[in-house]
C-alpha atoms as a PDB file:
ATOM      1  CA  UNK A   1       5.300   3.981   3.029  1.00  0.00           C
ATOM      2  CA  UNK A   2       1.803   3.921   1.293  1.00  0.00           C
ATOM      3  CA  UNK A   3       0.764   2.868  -2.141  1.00  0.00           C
ATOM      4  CA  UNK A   4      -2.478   4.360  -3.497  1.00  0.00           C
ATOM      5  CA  UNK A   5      -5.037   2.791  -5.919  1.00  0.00           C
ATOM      6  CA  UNK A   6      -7.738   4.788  -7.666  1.00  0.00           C
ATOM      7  CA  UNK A   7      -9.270   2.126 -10.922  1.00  0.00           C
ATOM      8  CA  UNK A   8     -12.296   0.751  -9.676  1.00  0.00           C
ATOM      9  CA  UNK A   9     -10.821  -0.133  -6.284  1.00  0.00           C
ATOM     10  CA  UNK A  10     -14.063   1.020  -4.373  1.00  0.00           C
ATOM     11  CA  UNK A  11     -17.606  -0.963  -4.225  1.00  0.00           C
ATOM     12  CA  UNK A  12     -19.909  -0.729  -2.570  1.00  0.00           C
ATOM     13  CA  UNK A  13     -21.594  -4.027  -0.743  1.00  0.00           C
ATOM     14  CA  UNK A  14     -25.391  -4.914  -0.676  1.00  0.00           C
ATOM     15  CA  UNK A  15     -27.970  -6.085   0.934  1.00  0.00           C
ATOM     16  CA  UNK A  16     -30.289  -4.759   4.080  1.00  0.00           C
ATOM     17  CA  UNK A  17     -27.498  -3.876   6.980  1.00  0.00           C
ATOM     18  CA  UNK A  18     -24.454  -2.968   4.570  1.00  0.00           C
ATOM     19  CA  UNK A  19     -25.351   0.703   3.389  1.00  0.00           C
ATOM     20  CA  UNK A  20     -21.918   1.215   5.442  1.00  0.00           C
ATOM     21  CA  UNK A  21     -19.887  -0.992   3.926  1.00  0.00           C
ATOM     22  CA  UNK A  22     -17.510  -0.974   0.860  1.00  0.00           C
ATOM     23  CA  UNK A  23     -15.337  -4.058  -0.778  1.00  0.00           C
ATOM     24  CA  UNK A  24     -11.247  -2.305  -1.246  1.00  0.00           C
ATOM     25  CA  UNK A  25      -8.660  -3.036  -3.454  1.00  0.00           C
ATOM     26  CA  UNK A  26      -5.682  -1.868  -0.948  1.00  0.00           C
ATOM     27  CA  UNK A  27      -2.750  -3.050  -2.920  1.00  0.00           C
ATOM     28  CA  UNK A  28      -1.199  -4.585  -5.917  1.00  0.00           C
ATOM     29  CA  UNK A  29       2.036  -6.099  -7.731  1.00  0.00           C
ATOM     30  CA  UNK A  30       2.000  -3.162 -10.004  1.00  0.00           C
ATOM     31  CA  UNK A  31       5.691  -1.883 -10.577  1.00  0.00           C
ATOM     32  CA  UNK A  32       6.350   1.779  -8.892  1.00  0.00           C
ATOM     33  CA  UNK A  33       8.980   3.981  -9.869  1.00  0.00           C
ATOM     34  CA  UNK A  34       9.959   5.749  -6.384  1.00  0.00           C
ATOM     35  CA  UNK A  35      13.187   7.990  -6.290  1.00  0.00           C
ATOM     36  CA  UNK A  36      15.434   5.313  -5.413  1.00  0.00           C
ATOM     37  CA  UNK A  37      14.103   2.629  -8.085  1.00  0.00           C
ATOM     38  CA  UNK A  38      11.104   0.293  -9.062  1.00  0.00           C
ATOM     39  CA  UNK A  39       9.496  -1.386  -5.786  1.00  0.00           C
ATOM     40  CA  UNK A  40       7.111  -4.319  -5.881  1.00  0.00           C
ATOM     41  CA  UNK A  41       4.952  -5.275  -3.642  1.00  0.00           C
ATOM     42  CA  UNK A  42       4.859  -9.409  -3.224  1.00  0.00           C
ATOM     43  CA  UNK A  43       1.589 -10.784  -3.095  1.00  0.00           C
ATOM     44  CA  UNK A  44       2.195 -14.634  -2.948  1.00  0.00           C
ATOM     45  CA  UNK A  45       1.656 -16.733   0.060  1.00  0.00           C
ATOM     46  CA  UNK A  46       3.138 -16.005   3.088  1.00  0.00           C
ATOM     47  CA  UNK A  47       4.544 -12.520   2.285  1.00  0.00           C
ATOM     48  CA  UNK A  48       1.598 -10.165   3.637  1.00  0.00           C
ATOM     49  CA  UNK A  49       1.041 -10.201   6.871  1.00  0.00           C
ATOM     50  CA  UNK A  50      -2.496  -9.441   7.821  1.00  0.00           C
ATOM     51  CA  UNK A  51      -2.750 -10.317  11.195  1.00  0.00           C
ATOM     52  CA  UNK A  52      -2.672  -6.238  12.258  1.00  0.00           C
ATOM     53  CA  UNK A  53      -5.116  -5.212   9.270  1.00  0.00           C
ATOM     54  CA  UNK A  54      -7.889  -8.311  10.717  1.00  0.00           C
ATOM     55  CA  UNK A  55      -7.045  -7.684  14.585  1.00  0.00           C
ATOM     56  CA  UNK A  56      -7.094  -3.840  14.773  1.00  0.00           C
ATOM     57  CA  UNK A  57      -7.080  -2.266  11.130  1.00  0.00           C
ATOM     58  CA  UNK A  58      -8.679   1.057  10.748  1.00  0.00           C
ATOM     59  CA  UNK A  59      -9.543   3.237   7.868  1.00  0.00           C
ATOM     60  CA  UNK A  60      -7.929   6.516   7.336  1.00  0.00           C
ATOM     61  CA  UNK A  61      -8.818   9.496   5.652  1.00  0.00           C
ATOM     62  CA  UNK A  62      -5.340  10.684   3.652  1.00  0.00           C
ATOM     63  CA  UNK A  63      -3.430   8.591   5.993  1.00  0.00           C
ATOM     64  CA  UNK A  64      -4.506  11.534   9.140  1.00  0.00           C
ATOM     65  CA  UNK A  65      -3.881   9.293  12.219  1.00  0.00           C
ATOM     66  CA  UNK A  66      -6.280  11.664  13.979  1.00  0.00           C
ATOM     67  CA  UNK A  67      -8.548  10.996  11.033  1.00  0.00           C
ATOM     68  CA  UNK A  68     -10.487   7.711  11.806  1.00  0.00           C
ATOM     69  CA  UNK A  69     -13.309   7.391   9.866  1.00  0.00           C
ATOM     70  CA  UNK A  70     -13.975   3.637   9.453  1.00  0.00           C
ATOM     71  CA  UNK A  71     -12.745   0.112  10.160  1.00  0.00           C
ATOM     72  CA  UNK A  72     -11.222  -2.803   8.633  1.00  0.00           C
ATOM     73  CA  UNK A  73     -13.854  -5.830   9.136  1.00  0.00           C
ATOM     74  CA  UNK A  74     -11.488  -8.317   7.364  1.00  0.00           C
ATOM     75  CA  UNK A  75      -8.426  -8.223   4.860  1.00  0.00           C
ATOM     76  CA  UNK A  76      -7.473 -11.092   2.544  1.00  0.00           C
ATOM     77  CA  UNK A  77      -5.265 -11.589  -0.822  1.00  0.00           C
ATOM     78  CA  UNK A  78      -7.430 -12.194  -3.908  1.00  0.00           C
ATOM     79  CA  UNK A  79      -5.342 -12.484  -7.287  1.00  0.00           C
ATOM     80  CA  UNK A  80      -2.296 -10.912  -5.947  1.00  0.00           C
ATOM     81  CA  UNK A  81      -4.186  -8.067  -4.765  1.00  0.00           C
ATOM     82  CA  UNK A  82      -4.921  -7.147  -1.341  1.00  0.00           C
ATOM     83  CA  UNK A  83      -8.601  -6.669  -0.098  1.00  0.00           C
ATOM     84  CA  UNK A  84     -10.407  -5.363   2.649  1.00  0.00           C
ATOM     85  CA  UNK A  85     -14.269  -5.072   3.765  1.00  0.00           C
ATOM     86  CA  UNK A  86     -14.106  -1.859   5.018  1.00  0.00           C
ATOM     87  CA  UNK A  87     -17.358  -0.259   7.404  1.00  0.00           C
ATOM     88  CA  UNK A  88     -17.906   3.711   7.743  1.00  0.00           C
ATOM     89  CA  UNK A  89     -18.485   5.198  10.837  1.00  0.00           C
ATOM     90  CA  UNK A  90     -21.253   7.395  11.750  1.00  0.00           C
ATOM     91  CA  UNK A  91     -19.758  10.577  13.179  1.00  0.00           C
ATOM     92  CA  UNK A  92     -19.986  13.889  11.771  1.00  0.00           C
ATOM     93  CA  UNK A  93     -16.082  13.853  10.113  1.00  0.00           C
ATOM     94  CA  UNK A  94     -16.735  10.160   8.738  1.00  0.00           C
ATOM     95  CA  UNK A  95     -20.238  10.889   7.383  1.00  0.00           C
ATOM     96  CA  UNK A  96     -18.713  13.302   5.222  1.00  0.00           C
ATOM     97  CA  UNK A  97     -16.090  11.270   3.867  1.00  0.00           C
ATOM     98  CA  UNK A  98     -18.519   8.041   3.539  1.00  0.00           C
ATOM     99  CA  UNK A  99     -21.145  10.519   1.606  1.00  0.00           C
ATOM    100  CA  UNK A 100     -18.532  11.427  -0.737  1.00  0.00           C
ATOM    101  CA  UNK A 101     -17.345   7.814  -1.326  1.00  0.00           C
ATOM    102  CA  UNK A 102     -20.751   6.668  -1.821  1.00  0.00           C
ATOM    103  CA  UNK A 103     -21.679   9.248  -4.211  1.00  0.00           C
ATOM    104  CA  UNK A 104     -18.238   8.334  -6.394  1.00  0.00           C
ATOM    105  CA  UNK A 105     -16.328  11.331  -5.764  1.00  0.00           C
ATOM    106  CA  UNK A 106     -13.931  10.205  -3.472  1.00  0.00           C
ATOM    107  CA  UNK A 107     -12.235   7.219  -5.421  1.00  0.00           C
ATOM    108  CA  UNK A 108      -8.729   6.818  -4.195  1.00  0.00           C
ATOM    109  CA  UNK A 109      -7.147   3.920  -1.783  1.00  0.00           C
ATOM    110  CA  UNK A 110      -4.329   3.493  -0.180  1.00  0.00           C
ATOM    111  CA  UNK A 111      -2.339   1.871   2.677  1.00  0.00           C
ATOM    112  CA  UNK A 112       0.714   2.571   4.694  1.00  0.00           C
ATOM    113  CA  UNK A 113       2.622  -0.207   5.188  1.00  0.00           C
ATOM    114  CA  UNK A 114       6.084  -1.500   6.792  1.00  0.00           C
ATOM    115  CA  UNK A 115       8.332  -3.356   4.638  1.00  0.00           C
ATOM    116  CA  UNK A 116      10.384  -6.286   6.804  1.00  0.00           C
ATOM    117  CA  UNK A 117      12.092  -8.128   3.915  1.00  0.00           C
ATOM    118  CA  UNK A 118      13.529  -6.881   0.388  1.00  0.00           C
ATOM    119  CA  UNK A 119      14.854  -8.993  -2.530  1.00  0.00           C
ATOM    120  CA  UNK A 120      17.239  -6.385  -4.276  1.00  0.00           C
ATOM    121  CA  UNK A 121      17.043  -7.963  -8.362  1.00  0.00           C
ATOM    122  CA  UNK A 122      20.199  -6.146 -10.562  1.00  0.00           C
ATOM    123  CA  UNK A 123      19.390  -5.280 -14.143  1.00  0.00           C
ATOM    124  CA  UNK A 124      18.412  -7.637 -16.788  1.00  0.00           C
ATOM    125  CA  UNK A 125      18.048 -10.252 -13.487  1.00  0.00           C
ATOM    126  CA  UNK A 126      15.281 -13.024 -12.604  1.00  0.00           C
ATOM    127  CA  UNK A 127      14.200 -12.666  -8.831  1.00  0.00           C
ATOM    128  CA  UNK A 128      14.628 -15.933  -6.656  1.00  0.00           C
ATOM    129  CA  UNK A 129      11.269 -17.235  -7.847  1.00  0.00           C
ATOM    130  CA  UNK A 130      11.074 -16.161 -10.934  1.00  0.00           C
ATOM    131  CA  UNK A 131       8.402 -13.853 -11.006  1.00  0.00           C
ATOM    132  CA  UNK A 132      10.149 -10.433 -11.536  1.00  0.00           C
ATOM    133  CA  UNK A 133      12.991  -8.905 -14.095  1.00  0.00           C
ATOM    134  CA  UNK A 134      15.383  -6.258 -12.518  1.00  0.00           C
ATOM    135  CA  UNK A 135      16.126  -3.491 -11.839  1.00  0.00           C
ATOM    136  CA  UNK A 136      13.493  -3.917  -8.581  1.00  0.00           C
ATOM    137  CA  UNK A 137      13.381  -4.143  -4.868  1.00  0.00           C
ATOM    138  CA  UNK A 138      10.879  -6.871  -4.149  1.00  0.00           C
ATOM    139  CA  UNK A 139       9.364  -6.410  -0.706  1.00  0.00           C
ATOM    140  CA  UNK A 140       9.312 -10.470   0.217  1.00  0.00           C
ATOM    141  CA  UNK A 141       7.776  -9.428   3.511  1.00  0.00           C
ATOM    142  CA  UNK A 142       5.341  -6.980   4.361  1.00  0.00           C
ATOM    143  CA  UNK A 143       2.806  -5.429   6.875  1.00  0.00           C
ATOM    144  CA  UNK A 144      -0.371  -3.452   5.888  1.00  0.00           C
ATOM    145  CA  UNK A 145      -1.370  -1.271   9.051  1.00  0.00           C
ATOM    146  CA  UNK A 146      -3.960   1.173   7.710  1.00  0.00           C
ATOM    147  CA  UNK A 147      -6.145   1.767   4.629  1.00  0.00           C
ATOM    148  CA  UNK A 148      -6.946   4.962   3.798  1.00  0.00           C
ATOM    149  CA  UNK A 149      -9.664   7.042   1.494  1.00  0.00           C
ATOM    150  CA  UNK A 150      -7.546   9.641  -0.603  1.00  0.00           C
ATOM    151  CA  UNK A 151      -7.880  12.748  -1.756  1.00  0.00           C
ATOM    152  CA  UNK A 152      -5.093  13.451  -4.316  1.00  0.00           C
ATOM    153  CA  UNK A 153      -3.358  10.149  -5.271  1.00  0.00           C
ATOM    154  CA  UNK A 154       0.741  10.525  -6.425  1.00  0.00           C
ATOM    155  CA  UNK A 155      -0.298   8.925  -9.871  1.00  0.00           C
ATOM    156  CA  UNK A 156      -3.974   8.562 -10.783  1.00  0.00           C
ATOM    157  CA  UNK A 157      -3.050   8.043 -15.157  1.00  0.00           C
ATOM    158  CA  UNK A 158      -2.157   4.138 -13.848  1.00  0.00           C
ATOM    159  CA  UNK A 159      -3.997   2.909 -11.054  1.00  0.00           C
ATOM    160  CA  UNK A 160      -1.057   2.523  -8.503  1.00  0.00           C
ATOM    161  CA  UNK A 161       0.910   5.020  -6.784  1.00  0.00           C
ATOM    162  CA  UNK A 162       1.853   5.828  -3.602  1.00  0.00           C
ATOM    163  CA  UNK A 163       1.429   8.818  -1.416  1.00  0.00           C
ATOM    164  CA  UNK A 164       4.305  11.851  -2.470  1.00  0.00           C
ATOM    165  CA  UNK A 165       7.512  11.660  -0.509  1.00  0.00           C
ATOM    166  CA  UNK A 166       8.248  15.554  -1.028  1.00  0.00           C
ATOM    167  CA  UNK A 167       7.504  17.752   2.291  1.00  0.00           C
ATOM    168  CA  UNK A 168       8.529  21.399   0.244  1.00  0.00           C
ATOM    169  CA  UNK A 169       9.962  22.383  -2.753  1.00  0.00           C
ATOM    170  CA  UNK A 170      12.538  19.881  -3.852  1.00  0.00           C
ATOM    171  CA  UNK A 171      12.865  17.848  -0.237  1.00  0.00           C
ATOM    172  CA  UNK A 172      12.117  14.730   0.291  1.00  0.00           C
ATOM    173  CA  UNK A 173      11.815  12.902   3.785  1.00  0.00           C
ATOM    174  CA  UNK A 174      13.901   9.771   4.742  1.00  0.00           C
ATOM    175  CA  UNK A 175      11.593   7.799   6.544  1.00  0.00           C
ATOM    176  CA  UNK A 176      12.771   5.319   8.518  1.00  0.00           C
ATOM    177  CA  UNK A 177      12.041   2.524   6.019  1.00  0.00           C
ATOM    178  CA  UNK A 178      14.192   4.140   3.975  1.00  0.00           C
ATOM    179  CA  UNK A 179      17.488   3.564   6.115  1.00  0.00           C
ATOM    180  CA  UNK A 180      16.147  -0.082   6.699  1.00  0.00           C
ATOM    181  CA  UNK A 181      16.202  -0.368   3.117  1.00  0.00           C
ATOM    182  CA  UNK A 182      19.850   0.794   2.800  1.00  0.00           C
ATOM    183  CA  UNK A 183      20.826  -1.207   5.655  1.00  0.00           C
ATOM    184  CA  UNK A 184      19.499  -4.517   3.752  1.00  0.00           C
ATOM    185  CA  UNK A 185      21.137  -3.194   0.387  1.00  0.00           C
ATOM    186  CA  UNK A 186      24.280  -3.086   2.466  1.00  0.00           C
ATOM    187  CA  UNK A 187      24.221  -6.424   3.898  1.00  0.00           C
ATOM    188  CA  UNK A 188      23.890  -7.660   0.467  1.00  0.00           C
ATOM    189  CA  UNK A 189      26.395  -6.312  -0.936  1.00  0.00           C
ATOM    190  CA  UNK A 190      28.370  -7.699   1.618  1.00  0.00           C
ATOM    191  CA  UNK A 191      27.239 -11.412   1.031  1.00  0.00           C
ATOM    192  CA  UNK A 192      27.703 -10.496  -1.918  1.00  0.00           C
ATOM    193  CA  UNK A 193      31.734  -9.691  -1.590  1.00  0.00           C
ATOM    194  CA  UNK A 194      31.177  -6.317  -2.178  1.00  0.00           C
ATOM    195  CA  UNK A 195      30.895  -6.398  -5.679  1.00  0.00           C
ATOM    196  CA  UNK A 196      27.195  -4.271  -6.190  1.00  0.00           C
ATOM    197  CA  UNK A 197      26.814  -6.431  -9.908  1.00  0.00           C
END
């Protein structure tokens, strides 16, 4: 999965030795409609692991694996958004996309990620802490693994999005977060009794 932000989620850092580097906004708290329902990413303590993003994070260009134009120097949460110090790297491919970042063209973020835990919240519902109103899938616990720069973001009119699920006209692809997913609705329904209200 991947979430994409675009509003001011790019700056640059300064000082002598930094022309390279560039402060992220990776991720938010921001409500997304996907095709199944609203998802939430949790931001509070203890629910993003960062420990991939800090030990081996790398930076992306439109989530191409065989696109590596940068790394992640650190990643932190800062008001329930997540953060990265992100350096360029100096190869031909990277130059390009760094020039283009630099020069404010190039203004889209966004990570892929692996969702471990979900809080399903039912209609008109409070989540366990409070926080949320349902309908929503809270992901409780999740891992960042890659930032990337971004062309064409899924929705640029709000900030957040995430990259688009359809592979042709009218398909979508089941990833295999999305069977997770229905694997954890299904064991709640069954603590649940069943019953899906």
């Amino acid at each position: 999965m991947t979430r994409e932000l675009t509003v001011n989620s790019i700056r640059a850092m300064e000082g002598e030795g930094n022309e390279r580097k560039f402060i992220i906004s990776f991720s938010s708290e921001e409500p997304y409609e996907r095709w199944w329902g609203t998802e939430i990413l949790d931001h509070s303590e203890g629910a993003v692991d960062l420990s991939r993003l800090n030990d081996i994070g790398v930076v992306l260009y439109n989530h191409n694996r065989d696109k590596v134009i940068g790394k992640v120097s650190r990643a932190w949460i800062e008001e329930m958004r997540g953060m990265a110090e992100i350096e360029f790297d100096t190869d031909d491919e990277s130059e390009l996309i760094y020039q283009k970042v630099a020069s404010g063209t190039l203004k889209g973020v966004s990570v892929g990620y692996q969702i471990d835990s979900w809080e399903e919240v039912m209609p008109n519902k409070q989540s366990a802490d409070g926080r949320f109103t349902g309908p929503a899938d809270i992901a409780r616990k999740w891992t960042p693994y890659e930032v990337s720069i971004v062309s064409v973001p899924a929705d640029p009119t709000v900030g957040v999005g995430r990259e688009l699920e359809e592979t042709g006209q009218g398909t979508q692809t089941r990833t295999l977060d999305w069977y997770e997913r229905q694997l954890q609705i299904n064991k709640n329904i069954i603590n649940q009794g069943g019953n899906e209200s």
